[in-house]
Protein backbone atom coordinates (compact mmCIF):
# COMPACT_ATOMS: atom_id res chain seq x y z
CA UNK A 1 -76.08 -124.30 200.21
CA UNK A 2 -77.30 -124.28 203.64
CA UNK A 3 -76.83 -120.84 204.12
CA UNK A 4 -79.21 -120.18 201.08
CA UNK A 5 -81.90 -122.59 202.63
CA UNK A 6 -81.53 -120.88 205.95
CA UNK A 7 -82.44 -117.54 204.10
CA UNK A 8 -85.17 -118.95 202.16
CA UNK A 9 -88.95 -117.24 203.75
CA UNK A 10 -90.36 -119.21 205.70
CA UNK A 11 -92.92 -120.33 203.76
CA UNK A 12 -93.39 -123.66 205.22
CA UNK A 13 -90.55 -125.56 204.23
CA UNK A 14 -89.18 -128.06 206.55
CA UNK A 15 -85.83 -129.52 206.83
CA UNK A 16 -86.02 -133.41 205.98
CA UNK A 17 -86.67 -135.59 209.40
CA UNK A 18 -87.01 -139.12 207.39
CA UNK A 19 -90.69 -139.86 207.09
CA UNK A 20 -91.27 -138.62 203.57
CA UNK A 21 -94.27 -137.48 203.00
CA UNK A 22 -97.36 -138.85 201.26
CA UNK A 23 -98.46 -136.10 199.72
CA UNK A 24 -95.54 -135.20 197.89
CA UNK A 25 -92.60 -136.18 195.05
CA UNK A 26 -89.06 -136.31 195.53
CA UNK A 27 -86.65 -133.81 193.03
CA UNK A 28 -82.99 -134.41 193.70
CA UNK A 29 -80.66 -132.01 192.23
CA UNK A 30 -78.31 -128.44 192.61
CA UNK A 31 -80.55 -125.42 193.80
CA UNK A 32 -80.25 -122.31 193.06
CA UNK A 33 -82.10 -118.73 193.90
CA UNK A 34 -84.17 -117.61 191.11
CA UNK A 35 -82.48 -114.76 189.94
CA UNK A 36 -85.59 -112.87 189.34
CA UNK A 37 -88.33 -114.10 191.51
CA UNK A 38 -87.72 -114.67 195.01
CA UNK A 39 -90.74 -117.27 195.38
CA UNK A 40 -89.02 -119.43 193.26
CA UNK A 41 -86.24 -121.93 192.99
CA UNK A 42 -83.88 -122.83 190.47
CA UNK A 43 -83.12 -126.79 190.40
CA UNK A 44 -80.67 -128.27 188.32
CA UNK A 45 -81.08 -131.90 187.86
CA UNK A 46 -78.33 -134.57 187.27
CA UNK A 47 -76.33 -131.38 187.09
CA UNK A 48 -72.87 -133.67 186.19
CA UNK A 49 -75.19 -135.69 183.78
CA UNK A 50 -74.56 -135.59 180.10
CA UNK A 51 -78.08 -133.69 179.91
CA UNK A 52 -78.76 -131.93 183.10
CA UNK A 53 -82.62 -130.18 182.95
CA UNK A 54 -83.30 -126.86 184.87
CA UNK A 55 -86.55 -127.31 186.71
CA UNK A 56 -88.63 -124.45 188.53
CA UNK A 57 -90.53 -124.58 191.48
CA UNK A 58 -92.82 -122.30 193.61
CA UNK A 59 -90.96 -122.09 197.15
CA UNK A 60 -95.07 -122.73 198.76
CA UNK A 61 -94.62 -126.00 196.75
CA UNK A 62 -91.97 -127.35 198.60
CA UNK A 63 -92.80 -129.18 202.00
CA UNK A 64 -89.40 -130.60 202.48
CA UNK A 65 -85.44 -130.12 201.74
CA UNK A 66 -83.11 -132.88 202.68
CA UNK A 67 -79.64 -132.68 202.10
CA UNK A 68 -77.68 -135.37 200.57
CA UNK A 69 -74.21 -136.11 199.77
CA UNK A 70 -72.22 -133.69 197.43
CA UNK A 71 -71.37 -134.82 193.38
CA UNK A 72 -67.99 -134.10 192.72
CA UNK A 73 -66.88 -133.12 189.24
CA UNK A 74 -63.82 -134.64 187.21
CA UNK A 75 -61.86 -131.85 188.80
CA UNK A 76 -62.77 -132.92 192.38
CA UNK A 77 -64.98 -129.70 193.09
CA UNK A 78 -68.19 -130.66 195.25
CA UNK A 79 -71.42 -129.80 193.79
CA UNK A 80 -73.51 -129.52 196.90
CA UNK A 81 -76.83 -131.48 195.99
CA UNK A 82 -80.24 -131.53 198.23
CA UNK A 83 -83.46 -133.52 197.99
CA UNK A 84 -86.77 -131.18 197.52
CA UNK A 85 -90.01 -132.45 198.37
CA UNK A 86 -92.35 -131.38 196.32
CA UNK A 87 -96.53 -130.99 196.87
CA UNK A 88 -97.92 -133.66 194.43
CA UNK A 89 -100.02 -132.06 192.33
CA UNK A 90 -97.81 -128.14 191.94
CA UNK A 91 -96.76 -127.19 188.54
CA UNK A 92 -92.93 -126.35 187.85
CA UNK A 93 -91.40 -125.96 185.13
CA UNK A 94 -88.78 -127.18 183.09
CA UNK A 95 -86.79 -125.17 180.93
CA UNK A 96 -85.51 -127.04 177.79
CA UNK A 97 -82.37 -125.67 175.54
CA UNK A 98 -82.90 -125.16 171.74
CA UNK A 99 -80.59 -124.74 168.86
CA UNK A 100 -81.52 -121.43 166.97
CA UNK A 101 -81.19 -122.19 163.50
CA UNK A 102 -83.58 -121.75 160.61
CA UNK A 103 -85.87 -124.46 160.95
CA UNK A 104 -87.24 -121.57 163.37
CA UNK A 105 -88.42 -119.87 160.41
CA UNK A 106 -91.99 -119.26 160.15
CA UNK A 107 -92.83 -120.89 163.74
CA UNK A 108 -92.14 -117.78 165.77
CA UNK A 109 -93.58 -113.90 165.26
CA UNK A 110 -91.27 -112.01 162.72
């Protein structure tokens, strides 16, 4: 994970020193790359949780990263985890899972 951090632009993201900062809220979770759109970041929260959400965020959005210690699974494989710090007041985004059935019928464009 550091190694992804490390490649990140640098668009003003700092590496946690432990003042956190007033102007922003704390998202704990597993990042990923956006596989799309570089500027953004992929971050999957309670990812071992029985419903883990996959949050969005603007990389100019987040002021700091702090790592923190890894989950590990029921297998004993380490989920590397960080902390983001992110400007109170962005927008991200949280993308929510669905069941397609038919009660989809009539609500979206045929």
């Amino acid at each position: 994970m550091d190694n992804y951090l490390a490649m990140l632009p640098l668009s003003g993201i700092a590496k946690y020193t432990g003042t956190q900062p007033k102007d922003a809220l704390p998202f704990a979770g597993y990042p990923q790359q956006h596989p799309a759109e570089k500027n953004k970041l992929i971050l999957v929260y309670d990812p071992l949780g029985p419903t883990p959400t996959v949050m969005e965020f603007k990389l100019e959005d987040i002021l700091l990263v702090e790592d923190i210690p890894s989950a590990v699974t029921e297998d004993g494989e380490g989920v590397p985890l960080v902390k983001l710090w992110v400007q109170r007041g962005a927008h991200g985004v949280i993308l929510e899972p669905f069941e397609v059935n038919d009660s989809w019928i009539g609500r979206v464009n045929e």
